[in-house]
N, C-alpha and C. Protein backbone atom coordinates (compact mmCIF):
# COMPACT_ATOMS: atom_id res chain seq x y z
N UNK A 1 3.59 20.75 17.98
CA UNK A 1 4.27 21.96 17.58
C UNK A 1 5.25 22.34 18.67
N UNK A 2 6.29 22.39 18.30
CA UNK A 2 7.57 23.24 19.15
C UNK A 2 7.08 24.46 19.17
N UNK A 3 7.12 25.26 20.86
CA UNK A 3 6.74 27.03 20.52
C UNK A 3 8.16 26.96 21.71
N UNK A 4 8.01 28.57 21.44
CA UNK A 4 8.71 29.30 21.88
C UNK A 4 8.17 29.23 23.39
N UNK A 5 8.57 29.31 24.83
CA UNK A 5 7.65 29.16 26.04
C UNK A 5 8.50 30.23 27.03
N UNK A 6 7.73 31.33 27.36
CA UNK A 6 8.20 31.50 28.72
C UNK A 6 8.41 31.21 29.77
N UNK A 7 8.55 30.77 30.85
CA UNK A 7 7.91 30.01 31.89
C UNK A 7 7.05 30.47 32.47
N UNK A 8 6.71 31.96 32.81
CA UNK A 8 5.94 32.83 33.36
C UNK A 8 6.51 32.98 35.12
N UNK A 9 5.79 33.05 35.68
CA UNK A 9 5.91 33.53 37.36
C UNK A 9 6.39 32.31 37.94
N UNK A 10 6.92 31.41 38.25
CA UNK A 10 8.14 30.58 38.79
C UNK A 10 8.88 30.44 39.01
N UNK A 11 9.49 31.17 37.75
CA UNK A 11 11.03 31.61 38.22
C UNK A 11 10.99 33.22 36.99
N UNK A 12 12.18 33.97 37.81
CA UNK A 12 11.99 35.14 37.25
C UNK A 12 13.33 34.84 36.01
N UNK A 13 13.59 36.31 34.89
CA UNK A 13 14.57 36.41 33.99
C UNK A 13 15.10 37.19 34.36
N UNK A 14 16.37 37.36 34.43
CA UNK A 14 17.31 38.49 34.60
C UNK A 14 17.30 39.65 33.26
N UNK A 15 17.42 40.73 33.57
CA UNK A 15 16.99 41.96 32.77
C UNK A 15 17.70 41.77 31.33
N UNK A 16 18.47 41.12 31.54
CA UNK A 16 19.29 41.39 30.10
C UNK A 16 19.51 40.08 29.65
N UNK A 17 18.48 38.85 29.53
CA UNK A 17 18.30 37.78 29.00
C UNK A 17 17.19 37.61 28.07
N UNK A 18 16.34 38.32 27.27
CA UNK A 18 15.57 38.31 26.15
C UNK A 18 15.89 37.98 25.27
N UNK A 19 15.63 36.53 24.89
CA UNK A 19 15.86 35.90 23.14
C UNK A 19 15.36 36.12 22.08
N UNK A 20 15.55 36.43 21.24
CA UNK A 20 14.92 36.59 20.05
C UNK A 20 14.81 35.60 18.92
N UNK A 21 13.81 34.33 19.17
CA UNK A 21 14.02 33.48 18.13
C UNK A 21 12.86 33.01 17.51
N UNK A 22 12.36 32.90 16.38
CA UNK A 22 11.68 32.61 15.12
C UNK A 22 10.90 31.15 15.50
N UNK A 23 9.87 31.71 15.96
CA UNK A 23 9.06 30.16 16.39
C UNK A 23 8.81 29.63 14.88
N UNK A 24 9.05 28.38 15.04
CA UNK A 24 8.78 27.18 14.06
C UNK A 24 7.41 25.96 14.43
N UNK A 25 6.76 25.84 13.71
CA UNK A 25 5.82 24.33 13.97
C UNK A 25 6.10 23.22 12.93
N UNK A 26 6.06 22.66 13.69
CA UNK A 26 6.27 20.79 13.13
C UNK A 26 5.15 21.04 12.45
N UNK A 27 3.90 21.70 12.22
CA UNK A 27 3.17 21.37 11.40
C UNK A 27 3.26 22.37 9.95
N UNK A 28 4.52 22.98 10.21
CA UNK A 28 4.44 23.69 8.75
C UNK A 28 4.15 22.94 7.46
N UNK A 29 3.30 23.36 6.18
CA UNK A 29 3.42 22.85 5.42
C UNK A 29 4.88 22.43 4.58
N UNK A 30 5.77 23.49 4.84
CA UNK A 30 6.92 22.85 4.07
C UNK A 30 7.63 21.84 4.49
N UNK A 31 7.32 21.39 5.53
CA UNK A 31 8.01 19.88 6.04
C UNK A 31 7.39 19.07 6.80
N UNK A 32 5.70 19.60 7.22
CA UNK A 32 5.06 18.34 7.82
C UNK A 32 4.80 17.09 7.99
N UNK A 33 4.64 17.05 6.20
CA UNK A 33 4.62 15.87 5.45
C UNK A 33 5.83 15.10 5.37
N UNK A 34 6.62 15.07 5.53
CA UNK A 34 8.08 14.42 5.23
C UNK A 34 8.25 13.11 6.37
N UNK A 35 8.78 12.27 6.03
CA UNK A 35 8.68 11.04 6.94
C UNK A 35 9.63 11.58 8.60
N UNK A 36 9.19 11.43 8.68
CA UNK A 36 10.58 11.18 10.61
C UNK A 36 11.49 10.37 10.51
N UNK A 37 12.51 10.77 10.01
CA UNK A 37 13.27 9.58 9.98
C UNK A 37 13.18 8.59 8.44
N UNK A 38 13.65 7.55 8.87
CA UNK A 38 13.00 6.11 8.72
C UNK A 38 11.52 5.29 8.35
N UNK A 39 11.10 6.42 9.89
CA UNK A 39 9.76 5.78 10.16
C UNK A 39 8.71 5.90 9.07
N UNK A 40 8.10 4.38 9.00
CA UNK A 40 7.00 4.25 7.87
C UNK A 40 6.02 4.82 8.10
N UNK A 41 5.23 5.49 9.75
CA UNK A 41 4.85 5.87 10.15
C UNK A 41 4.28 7.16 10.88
N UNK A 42 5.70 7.59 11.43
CA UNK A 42 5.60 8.92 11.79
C UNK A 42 6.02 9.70 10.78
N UNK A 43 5.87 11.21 10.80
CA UNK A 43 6.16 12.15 10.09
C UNK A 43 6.71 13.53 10.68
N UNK A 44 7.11 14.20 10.13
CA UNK A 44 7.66 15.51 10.76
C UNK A 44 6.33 16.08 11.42
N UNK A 45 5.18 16.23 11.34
CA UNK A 45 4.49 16.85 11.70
C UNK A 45 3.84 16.26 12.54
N UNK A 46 3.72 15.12 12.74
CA UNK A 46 3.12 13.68 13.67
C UNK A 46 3.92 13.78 14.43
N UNK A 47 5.53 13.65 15.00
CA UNK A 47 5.96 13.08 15.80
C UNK A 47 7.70 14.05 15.83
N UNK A 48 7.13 15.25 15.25
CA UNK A 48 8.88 15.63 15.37
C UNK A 48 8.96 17.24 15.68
N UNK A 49 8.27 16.95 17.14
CA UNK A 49 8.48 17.52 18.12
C UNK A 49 10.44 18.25 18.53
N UNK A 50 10.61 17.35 18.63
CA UNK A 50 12.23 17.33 19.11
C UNK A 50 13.04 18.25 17.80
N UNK A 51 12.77 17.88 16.84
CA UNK A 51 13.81 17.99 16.05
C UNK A 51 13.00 19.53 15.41
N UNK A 52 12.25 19.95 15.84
CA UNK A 52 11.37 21.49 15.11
C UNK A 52 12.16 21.93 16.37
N UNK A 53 11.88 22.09 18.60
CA UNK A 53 12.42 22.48 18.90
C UNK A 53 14.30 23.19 18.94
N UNK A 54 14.58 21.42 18.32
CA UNK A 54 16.14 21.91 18.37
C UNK A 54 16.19 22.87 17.01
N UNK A 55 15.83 23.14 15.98
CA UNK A 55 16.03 23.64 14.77
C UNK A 55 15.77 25.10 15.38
N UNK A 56 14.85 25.47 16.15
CA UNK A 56 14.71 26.90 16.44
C UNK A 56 15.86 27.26 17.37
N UNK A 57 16.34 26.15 18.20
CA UNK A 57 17.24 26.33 18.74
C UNK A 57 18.59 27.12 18.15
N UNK A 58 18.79 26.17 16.75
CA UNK A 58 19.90 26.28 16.17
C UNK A 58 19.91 27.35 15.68
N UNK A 59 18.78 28.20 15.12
CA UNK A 59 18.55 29.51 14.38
C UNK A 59 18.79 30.89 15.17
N UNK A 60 18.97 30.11 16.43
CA UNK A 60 19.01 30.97 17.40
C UNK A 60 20.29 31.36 17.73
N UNK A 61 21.10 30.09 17.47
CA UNK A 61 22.79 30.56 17.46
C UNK A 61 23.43 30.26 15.77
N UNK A 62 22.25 31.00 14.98
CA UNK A 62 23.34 31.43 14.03
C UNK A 62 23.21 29.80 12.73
N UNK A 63 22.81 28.97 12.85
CA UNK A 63 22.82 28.15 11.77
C UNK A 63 21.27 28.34 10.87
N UNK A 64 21.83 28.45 9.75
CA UNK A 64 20.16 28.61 8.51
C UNK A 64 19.53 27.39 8.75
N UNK A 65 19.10 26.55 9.40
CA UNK A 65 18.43 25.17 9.19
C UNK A 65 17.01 25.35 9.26
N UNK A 66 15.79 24.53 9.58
CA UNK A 66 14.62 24.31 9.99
C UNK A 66 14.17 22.83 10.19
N UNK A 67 13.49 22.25 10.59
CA UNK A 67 13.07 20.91 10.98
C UNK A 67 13.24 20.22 9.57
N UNK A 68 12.84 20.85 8.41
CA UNK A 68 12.81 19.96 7.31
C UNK A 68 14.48 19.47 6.61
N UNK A 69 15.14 20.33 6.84
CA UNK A 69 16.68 20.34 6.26
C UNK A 69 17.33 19.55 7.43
N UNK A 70 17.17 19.84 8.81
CA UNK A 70 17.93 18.87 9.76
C UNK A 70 17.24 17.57 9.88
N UNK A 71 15.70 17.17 9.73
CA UNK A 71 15.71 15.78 9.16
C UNK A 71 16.21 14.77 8.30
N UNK A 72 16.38 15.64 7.02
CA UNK A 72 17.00 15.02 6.07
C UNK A 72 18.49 14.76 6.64
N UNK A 73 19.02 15.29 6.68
CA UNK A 73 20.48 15.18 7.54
C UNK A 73 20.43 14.23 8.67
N UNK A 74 19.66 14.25 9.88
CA UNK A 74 19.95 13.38 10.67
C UNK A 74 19.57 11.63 9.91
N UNK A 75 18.81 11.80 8.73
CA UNK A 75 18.60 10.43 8.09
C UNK A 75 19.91 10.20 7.41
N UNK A 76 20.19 10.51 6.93
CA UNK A 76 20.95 10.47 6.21
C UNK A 76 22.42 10.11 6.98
N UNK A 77 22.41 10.86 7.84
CA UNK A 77 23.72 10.73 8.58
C UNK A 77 23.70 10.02 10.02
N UNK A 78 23.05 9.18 10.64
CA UNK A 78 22.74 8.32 11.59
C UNK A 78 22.42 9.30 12.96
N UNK A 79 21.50 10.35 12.69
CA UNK A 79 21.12 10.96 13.75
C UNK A 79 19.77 10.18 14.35
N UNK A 80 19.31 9.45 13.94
CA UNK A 80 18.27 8.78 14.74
C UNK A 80 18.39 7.13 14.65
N UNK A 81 18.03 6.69 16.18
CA UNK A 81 18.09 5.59 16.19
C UNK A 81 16.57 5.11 16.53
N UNK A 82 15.91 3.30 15.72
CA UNK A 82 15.40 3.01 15.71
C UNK A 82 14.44 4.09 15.01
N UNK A 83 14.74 4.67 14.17
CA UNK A 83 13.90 4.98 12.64
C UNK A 83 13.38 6.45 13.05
N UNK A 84 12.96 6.45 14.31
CA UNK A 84 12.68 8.31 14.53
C UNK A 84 12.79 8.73 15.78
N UNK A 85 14.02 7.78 16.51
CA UNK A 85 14.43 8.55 17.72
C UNK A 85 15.76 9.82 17.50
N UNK A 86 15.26 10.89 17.93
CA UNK A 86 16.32 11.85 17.69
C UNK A 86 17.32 11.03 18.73
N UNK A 87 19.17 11.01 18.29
CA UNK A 87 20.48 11.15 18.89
C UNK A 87 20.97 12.15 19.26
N UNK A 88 20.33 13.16 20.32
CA UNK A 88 20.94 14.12 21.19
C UNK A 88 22.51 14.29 20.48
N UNK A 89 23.15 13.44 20.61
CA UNK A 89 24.61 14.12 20.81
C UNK A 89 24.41 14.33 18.86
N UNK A 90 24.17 13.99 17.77
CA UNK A 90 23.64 14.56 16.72
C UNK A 90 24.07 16.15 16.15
N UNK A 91 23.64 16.57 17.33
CA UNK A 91 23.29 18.22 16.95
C UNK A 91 24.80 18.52 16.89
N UNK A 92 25.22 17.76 17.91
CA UNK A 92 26.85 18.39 18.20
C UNK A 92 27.55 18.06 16.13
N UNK A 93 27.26 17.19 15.67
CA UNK A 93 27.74 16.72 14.78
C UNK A 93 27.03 17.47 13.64
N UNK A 94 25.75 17.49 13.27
CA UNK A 94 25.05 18.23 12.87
C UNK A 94 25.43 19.99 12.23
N UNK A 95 26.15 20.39 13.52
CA UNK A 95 26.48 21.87 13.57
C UNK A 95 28.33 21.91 13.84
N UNK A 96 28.64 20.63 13.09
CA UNK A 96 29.97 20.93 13.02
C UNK A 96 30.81 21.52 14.33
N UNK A 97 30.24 21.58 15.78
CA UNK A 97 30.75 21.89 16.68
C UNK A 97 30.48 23.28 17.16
N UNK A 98 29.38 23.74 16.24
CA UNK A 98 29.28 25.09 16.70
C UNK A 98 28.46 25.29 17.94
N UNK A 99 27.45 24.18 17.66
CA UNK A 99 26.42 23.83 19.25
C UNK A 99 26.84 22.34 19.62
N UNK A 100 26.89 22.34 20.78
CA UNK A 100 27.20 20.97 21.12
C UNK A 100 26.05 20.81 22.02
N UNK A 101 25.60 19.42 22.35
CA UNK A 101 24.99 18.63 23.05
C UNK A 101 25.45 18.41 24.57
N UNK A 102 25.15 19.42 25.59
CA UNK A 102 25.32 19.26 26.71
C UNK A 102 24.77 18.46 27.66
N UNK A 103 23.77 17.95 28.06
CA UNK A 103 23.91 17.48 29.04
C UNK A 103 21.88 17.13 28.38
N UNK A 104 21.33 15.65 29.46
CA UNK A 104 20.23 15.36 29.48
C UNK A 104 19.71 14.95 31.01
N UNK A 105 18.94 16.51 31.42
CA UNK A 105 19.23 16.16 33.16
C UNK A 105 17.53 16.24 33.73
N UNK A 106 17.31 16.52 34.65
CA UNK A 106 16.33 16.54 35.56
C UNK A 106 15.49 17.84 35.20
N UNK A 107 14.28 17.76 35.46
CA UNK A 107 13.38 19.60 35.25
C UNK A 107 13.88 20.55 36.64
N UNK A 108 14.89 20.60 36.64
CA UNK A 108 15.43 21.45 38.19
C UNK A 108 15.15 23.01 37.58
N UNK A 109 14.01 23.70 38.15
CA UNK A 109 14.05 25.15 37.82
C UNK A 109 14.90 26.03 38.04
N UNK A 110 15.82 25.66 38.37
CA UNK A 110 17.52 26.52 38.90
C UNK A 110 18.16 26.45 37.73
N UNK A 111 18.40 24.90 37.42
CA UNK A 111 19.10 24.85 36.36
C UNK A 111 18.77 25.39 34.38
N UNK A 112 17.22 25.29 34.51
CA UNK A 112 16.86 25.89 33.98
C UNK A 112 16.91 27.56 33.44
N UNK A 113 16.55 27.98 34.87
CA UNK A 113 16.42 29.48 34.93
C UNK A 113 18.05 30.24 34.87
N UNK A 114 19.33 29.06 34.90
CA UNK A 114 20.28 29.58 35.03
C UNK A 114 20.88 29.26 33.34
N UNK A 115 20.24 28.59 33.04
CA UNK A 115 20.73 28.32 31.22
C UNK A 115 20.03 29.76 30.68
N UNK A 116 18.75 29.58 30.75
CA UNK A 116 18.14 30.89 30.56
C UNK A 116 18.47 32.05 30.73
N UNK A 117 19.43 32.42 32.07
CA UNK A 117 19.68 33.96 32.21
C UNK A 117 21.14 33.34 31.46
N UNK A 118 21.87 32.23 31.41
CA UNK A 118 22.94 32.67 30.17
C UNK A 118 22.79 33.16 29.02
N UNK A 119 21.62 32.99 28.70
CA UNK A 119 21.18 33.26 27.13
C UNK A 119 21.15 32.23 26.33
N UNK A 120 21.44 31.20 27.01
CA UNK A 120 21.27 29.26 26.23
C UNK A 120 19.79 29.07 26.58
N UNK A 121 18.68 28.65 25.28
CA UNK A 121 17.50 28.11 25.65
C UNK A 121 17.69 26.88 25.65
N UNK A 122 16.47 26.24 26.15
CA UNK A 122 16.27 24.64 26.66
C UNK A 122 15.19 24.17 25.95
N UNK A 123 15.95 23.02 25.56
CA UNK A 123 14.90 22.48 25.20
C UNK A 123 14.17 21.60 26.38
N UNK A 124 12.94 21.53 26.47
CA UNK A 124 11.92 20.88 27.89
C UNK A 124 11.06 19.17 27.12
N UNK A 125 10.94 18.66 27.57
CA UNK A 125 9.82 17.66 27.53
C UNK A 125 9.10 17.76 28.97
N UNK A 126 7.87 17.60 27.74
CA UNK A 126 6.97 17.87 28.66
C UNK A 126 5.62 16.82 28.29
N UNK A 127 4.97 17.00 29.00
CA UNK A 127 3.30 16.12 29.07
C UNK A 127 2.48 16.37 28.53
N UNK A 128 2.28 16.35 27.17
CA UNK A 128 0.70 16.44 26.33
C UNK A 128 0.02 15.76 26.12
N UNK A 129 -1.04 15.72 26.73
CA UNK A 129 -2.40 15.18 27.10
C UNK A 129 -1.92 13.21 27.02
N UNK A 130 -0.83 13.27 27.65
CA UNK A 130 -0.54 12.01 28.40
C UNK A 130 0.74 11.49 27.39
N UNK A 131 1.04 12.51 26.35
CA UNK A 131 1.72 11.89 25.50
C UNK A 131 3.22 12.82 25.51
N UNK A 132 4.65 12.35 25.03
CA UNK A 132 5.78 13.10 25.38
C UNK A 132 5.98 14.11 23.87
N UNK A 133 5.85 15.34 24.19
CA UNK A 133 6.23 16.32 23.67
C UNK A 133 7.27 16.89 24.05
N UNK A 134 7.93 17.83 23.08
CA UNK A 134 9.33 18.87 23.14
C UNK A 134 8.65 20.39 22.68
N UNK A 135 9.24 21.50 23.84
CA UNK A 135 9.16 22.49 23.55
C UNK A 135 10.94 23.38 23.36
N UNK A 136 11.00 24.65 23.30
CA UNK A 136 11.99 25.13 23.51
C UNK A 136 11.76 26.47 24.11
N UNK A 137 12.69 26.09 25.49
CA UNK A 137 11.81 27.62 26.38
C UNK A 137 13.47 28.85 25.96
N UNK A 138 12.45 29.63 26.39
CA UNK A 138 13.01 31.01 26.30
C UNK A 138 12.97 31.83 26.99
N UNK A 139 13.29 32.79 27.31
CA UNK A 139 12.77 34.44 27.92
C UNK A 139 12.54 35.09 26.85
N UNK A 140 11.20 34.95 26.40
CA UNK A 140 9.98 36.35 25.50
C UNK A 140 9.29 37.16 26.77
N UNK A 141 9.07 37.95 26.40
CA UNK A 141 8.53 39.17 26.77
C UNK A 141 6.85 39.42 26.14
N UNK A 142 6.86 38.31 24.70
CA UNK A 142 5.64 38.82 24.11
C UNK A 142 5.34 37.14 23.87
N UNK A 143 5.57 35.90 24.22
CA UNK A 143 5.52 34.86 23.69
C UNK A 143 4.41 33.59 24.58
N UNK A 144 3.84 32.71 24.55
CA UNK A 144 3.08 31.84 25.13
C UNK A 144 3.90 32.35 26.63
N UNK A 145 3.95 31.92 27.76
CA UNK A 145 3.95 31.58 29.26
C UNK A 145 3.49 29.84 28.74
N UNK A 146 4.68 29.50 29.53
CA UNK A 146 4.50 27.57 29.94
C UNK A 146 3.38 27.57 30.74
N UNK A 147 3.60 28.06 31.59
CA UNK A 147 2.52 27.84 32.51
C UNK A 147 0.77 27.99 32.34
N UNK A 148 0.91 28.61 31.27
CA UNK A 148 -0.76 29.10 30.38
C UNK A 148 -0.54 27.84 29.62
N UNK A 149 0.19 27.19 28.89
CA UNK A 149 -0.28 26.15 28.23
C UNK A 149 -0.16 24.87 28.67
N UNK A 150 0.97 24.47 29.34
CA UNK A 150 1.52 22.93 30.21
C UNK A 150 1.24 23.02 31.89
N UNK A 151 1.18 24.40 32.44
CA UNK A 151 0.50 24.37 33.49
C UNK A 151 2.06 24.76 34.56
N UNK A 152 2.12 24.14 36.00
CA UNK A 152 3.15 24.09 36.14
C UNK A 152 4.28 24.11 35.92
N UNK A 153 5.62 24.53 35.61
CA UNK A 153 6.39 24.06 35.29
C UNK A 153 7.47 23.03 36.23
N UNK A 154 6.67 23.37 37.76
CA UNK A 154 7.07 22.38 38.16
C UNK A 154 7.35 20.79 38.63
N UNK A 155 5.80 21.04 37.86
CA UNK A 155 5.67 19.55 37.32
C UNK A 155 5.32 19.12 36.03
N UNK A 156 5.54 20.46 35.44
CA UNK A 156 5.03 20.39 33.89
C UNK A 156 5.93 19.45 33.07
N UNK A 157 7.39 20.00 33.59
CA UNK A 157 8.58 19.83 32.53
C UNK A 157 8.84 18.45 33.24
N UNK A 158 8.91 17.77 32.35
CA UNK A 158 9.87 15.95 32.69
C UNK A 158 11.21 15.99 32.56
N UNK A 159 11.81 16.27 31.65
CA UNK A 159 13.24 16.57 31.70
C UNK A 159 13.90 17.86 30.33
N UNK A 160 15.25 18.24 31.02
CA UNK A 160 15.77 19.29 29.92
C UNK A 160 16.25 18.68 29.00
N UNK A 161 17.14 18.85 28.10
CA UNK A 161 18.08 19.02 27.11
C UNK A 161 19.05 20.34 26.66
N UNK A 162 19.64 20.28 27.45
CA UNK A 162 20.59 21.52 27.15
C UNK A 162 21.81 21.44 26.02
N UNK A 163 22.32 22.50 25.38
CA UNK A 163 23.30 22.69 24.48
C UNK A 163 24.04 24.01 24.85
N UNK A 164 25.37 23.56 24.18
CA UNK A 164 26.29 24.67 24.67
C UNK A 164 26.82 25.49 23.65
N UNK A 165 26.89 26.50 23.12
CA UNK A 165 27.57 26.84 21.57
C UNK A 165 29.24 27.09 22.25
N UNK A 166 29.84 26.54 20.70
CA UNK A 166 31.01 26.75 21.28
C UNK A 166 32.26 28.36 21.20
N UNK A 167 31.50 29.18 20.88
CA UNK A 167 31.52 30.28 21.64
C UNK A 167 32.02 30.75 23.14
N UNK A 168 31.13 30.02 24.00
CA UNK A 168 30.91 30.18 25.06
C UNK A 168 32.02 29.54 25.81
N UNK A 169 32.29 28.44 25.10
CA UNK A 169 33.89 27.28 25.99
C UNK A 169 32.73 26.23 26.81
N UNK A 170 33.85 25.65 27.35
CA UNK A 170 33.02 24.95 28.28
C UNK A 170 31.99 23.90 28.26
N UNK A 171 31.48 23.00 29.05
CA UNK A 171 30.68 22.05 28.49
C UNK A 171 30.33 21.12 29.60
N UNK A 172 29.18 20.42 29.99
CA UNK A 172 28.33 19.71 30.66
C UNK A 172 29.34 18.26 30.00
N UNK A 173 29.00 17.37 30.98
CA UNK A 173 29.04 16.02 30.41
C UNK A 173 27.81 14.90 30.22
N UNK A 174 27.59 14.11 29.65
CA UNK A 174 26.12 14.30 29.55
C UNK A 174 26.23 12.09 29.89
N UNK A 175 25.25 11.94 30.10
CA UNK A 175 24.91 10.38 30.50
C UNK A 175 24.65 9.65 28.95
N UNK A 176 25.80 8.84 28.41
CA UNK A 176 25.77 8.30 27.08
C UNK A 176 24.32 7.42 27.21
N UNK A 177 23.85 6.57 28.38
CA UNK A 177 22.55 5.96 28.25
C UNK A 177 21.62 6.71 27.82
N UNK A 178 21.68 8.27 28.29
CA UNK A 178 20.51 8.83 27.79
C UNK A 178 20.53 9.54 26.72
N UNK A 179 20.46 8.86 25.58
CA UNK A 179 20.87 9.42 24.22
C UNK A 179 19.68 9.90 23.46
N UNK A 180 18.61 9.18 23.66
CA UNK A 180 17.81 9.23 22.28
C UNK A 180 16.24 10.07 23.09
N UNK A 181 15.19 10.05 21.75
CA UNK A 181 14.42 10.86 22.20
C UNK A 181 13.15 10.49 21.70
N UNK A 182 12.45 9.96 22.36
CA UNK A 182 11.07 9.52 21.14
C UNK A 182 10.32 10.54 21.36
N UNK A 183 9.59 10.68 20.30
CA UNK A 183 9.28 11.85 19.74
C UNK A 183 7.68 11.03 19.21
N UNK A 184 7.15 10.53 19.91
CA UNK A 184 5.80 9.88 19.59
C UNK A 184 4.88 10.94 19.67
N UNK A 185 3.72 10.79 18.81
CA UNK A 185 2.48 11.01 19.27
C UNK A 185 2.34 12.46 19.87
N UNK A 186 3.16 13.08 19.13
CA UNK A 186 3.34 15.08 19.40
C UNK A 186 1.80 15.85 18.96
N UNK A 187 1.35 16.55 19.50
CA UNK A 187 -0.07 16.95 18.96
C UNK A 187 -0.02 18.63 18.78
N UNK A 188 -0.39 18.89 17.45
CA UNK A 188 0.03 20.03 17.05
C UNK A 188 -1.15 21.02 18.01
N UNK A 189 -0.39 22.23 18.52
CA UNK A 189 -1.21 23.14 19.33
C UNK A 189 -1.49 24.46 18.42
N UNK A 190 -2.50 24.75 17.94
CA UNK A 190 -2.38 26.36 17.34
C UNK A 190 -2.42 27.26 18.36
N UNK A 191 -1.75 28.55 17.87
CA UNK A 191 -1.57 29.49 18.66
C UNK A 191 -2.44 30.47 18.99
């Protein structure tokens, strides 16, 4: 399940950075069931981690989607490679340019905490119970703390995924090798 994550006491939020966005789970019934992709195997609710985070993402700047409507689309339209790897740069295409695909960098809590006080959330990978999961952090006020569920965040988080809306201008350049996203073996957490 993609949640919503604070980071808690690690790094602080600046006063006037509170998001307001509509947690989603990969295990909803209306799209759990639906394949990942391609894959004969995985399913939205098995393994699509990534693509529930970015969908809350997107709701967050303004596009109607949810994990089940941007699956179908990234199948359809060559957003995943090798059958259920999300294509990062995707979203940019996905949202017609309204969010673009910035950058795929390091868990640096600076860089983090500085997307965050822009008011851009992140998407994180992180370590569940040995296996690679996607969350999408935020500044809530009323929402999980990372650190209550993944522990650290300074060694919690493996790497970001940032996006830029184009609103804002401007833009990261991002490492074309690091394109894709496996999305294996996601384990749904209730809240």
């Amino acid at each position: 399940m993609a949640v919503a994550s604070a980071l808690g006491q690690q790094i602080g939020a600046a006063a006037d950075s509170s998001m307001s966005i509509a947690v989603m789970g990969q295990q909803d019934a209306a799209w759990a069931g639906g394949p990942l992709g391609t894959s004969a195997t995985e399913s939205i609710g098995s393994a699509g981690c990534a693509i529930t985070a970015v969908a809350m993402m997107l709701r967050y700047y303004g596009l109607n989607t949810d994990p089940g409507a941007f699956n179908v689309w990234l199948t359809a339209n060559g957003g995943y490679a090798y059958d259920d790897m999300l294509i990062w740069d995707a979203v940019t295409r996905y949202s017609g340019g309204r969010v673009a695909f910035s950058g795929w960098l390091d868990p640096d809590l600076g860089t983090i905490q500085a997307e965050l006080d822009a008011g851009r959330p992140v998407v994180a990978e992180v370590s569940l119970g040995g296996n690679q999961h996607f969350v999408l952090l935020t500044w809530f006020a009323d929402s999980v703390r990372f650190i209550d569920r993944y522990g650290d965040p300074a060694v919690g988080i493996l790497s970001i995924r940032t996006f830029m809306p184009a609103d804002l201008g401007g833009g990261r350049g991002y490492d074309r090798a690091n394109w894709l996203a496996n999305a294996v073996a996601a384990v749904h957490l209730s809240q």
